[in-house]
N, C-alpha and C. Protein backbone atom coordinates (compact mmCIF):
# COMPACT_ATOMS: atom_id res chain seq x y z
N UNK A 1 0.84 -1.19 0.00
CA UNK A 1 0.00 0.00 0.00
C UNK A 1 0.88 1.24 0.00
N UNK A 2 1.79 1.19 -1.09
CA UNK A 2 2.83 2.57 -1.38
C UNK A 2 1.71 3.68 -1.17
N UNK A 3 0.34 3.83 -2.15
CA UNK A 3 -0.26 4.64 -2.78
C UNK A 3 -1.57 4.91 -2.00
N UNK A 4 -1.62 5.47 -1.35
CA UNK A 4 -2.85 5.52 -0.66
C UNK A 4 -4.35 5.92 -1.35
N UNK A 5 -5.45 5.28 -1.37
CA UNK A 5 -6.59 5.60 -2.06
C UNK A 5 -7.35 6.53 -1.43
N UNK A 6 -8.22 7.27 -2.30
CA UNK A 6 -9.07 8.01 -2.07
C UNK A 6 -10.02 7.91 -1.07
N UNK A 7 -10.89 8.37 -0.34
CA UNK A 7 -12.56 8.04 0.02
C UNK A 7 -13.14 7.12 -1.07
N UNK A 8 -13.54 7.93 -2.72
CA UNK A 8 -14.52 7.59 -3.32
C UNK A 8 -13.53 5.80 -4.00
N UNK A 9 -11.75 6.43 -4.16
CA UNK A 9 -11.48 4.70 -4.80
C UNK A 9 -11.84 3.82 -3.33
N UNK A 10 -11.04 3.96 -2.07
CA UNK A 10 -11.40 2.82 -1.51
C UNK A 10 -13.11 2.38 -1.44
N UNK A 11 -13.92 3.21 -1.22
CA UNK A 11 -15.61 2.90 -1.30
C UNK A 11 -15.59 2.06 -2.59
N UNK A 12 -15.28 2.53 -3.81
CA UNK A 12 -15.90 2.17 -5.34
C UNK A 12 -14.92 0.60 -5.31
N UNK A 13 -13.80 0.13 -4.60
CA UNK A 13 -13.38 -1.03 -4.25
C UNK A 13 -13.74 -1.95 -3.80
N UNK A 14 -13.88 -1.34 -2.43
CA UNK A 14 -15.23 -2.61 -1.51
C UNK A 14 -16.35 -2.36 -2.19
N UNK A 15 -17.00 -1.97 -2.88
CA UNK A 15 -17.95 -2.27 -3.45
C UNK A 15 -17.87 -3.87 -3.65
N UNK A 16 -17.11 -3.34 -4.69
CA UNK A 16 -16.84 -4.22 -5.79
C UNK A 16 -15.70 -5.81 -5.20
N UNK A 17 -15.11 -5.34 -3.97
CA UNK A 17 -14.47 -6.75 -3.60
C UNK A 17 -15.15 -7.49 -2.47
N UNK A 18 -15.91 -6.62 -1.76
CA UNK A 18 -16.33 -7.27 -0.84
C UNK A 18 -17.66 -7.89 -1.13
N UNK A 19 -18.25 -7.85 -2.21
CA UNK A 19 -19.83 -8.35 -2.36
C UNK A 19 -20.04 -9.31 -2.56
N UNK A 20 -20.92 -10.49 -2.71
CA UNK A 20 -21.10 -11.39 -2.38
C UNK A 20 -21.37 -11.70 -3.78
N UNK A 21 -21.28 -13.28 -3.79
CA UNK A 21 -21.71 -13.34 -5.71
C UNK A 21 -22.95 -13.78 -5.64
N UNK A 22 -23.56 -12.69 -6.97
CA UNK A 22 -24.81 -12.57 -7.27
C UNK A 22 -25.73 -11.28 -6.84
N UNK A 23 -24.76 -10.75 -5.53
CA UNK A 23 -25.09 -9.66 -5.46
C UNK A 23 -24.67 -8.19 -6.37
N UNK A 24 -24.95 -7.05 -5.80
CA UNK A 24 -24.39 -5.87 -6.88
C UNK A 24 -24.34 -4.76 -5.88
N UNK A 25 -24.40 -4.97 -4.33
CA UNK A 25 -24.20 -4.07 -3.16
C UNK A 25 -23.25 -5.12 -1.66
N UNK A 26 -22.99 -4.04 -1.26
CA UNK A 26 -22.51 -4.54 0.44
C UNK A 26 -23.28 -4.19 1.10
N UNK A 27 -23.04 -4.65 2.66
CA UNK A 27 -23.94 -4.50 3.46
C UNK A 27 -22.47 -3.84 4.15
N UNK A 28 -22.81 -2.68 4.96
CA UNK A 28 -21.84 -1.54 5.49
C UNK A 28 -21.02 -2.23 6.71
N UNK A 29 -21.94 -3.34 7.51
CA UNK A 29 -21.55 -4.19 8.77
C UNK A 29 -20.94 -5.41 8.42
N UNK A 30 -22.24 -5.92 8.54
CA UNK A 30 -21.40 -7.34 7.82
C UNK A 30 -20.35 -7.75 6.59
N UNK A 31 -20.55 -7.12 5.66
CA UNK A 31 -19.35 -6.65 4.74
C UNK A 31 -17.88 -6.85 5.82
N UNK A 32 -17.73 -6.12 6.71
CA UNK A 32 -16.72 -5.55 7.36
C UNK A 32 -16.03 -4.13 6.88
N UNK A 33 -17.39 -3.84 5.94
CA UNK A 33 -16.46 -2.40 5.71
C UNK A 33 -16.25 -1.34 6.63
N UNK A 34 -17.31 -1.49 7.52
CA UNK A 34 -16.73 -0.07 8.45
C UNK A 34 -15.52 -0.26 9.15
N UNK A 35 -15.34 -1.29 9.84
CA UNK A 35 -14.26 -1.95 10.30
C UNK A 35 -13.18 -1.46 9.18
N UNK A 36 -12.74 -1.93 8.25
CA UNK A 36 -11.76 -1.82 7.09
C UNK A 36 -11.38 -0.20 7.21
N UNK A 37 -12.70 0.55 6.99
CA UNK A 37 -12.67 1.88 6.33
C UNK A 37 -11.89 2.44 7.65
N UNK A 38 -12.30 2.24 8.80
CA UNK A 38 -11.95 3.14 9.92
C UNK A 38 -10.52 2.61 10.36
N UNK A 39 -10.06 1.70 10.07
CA UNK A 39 -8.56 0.80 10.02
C UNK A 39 -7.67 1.78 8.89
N UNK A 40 -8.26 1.78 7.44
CA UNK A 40 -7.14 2.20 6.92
C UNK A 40 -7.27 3.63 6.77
N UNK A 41 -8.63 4.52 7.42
CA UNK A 41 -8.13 6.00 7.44
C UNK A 41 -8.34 6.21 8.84
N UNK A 42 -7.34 4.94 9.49
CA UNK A 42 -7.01 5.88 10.71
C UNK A 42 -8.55 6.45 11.88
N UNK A 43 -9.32 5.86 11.78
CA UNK A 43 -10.52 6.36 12.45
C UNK A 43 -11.46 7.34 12.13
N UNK A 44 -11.46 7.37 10.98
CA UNK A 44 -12.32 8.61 10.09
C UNK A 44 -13.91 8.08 10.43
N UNK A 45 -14.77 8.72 10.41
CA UNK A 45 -16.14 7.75 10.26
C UNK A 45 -16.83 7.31 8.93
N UNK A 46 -16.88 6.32 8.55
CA UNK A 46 -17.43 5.93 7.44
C UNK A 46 -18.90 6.35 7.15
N UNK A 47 -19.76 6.63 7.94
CA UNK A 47 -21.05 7.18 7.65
C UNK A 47 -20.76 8.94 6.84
N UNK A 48 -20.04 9.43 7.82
CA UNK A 48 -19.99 11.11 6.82
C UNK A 48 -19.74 10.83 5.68
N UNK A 49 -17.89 10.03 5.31
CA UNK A 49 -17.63 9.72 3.91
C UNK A 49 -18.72 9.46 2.81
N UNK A 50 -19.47 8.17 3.33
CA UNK A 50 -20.09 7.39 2.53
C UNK A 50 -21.49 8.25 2.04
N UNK A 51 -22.02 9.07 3.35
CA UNK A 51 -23.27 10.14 2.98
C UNK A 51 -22.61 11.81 1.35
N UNK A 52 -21.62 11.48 2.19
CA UNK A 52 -20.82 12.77 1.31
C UNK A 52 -20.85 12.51 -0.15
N UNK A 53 -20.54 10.97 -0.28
CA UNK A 53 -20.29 10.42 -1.86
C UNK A 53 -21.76 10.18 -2.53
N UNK A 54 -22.80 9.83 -1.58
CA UNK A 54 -24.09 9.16 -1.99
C UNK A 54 -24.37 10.76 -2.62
N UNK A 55 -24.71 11.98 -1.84
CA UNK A 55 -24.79 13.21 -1.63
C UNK A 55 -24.12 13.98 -3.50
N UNK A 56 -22.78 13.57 -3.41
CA UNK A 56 -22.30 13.83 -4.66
C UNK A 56 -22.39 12.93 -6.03
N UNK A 57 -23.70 11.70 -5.65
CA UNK A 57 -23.55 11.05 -6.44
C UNK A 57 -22.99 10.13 -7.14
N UNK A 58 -21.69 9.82 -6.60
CA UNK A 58 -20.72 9.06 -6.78
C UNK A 58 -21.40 6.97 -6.23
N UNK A 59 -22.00 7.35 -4.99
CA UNK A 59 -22.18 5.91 -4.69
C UNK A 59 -23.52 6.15 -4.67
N UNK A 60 -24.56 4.89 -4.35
CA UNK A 60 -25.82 4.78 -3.89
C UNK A 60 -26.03 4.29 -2.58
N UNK A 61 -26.44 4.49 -1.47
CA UNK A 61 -27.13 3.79 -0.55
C UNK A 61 -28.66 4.00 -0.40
N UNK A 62 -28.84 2.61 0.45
CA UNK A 62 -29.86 2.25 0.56
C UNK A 62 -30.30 1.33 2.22
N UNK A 63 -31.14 1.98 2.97
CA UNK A 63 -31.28 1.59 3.80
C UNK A 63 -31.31 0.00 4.66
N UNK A 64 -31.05 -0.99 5.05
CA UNK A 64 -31.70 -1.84 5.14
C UNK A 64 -31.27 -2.27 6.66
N UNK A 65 -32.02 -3.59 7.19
CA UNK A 65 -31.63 -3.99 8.53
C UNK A 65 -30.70 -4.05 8.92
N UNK A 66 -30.13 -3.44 10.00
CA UNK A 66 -28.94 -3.34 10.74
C UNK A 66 -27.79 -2.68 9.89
N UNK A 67 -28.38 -1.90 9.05
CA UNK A 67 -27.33 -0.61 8.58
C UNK A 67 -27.49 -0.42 7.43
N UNK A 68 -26.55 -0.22 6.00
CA UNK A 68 -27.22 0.39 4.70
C UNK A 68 -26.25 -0.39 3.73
N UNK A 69 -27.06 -0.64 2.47
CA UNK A 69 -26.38 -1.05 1.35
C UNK A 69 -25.44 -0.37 0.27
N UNK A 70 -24.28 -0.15 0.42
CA UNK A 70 -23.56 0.44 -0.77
C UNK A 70 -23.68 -0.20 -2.23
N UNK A 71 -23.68 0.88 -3.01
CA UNK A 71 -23.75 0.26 -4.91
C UNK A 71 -23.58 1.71 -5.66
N UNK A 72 -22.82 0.73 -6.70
CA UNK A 72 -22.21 1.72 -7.71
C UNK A 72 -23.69 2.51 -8.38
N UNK A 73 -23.41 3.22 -8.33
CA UNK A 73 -24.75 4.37 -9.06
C UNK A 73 -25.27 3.28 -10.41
N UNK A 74 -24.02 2.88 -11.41
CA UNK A 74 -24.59 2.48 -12.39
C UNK A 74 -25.60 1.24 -12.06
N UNK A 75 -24.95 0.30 -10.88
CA UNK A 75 -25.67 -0.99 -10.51
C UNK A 75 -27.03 -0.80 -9.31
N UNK A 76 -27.55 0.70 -8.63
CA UNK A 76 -27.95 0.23 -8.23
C UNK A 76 -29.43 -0.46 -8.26
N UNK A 77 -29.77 -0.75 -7.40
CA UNK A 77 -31.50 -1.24 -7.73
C UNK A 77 -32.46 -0.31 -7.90
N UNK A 78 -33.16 0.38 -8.72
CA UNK A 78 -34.11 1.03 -8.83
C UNK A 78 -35.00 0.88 -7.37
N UNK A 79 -35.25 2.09 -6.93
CA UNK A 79 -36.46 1.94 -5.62
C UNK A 79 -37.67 1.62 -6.11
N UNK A 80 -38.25 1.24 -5.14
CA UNK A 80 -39.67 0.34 -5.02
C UNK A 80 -40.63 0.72 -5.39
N UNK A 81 -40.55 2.24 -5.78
CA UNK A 81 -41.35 3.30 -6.72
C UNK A 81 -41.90 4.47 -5.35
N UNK A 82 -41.57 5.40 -6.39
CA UNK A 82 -41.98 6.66 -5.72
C UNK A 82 -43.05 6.67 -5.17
N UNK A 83 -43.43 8.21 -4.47
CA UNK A 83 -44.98 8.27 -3.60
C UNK A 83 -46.06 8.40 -4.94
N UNK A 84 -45.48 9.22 -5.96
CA UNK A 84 -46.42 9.44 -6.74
C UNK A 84 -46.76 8.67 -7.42
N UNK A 85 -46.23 7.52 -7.91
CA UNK A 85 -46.25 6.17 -8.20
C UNK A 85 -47.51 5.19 -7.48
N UNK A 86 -47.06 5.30 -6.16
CA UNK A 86 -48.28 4.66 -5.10
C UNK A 86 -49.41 5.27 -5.61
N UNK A 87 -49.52 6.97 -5.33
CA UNK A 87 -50.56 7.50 -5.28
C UNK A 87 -51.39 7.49 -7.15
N UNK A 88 -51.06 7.33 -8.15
CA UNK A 88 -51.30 7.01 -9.19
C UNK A 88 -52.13 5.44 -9.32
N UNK A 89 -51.32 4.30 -8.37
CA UNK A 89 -52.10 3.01 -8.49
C UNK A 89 -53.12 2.66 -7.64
N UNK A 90 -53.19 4.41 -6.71
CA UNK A 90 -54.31 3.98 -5.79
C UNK A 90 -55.70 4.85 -6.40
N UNK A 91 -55.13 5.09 -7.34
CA UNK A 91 -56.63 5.97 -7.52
C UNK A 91 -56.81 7.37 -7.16
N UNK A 92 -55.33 8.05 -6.26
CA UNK A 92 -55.69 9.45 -5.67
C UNK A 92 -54.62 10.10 -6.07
């Protein structure tokens, strides 16, 4: 590790090394990425980083049990459909 990576390269890495096959996200805990992230910058918090990049677009998260899913913008999952979406199939 001559070269030290970025925020957005190490994130856009574990993406991509830590995921499980078949998947196209991590899970922020179980992954072990926070662990990792706060190891190799030294104790930084991985939630600001990771909000900062979602924020600039760079990554996607997504909420789920016991913490949030990282994914590359291009991979991630389309949401479950908007409010106006709901409100269109309900009739109001």
């Amino acid at each position: 590790m001559s070269e030290r990576l970025s925020h957005e390269e190490f994130v856009r890495k574990a993406i991509v090394s830590l995921r499980k096959e078949g998947y196209k996200g991590i899970h922020t805990v179980y992954s072990g990425f926070n662990e990792a992230f706060k190891k190799y910058f030294a104790g930084e918090n991985p939630v600001e980083v990771t909000n900062r990049l979602a924020n600039e677009g760079k990554i996607v998260i997504r909420p789920v049990k016991g913490g949030v899913m990282l994914y590359l913008p291009e991979e991630a999952p389309q949401g479950k459909g908007s409010a106006d979406e709901a409100l269109k199939k309900m009739g109001l």
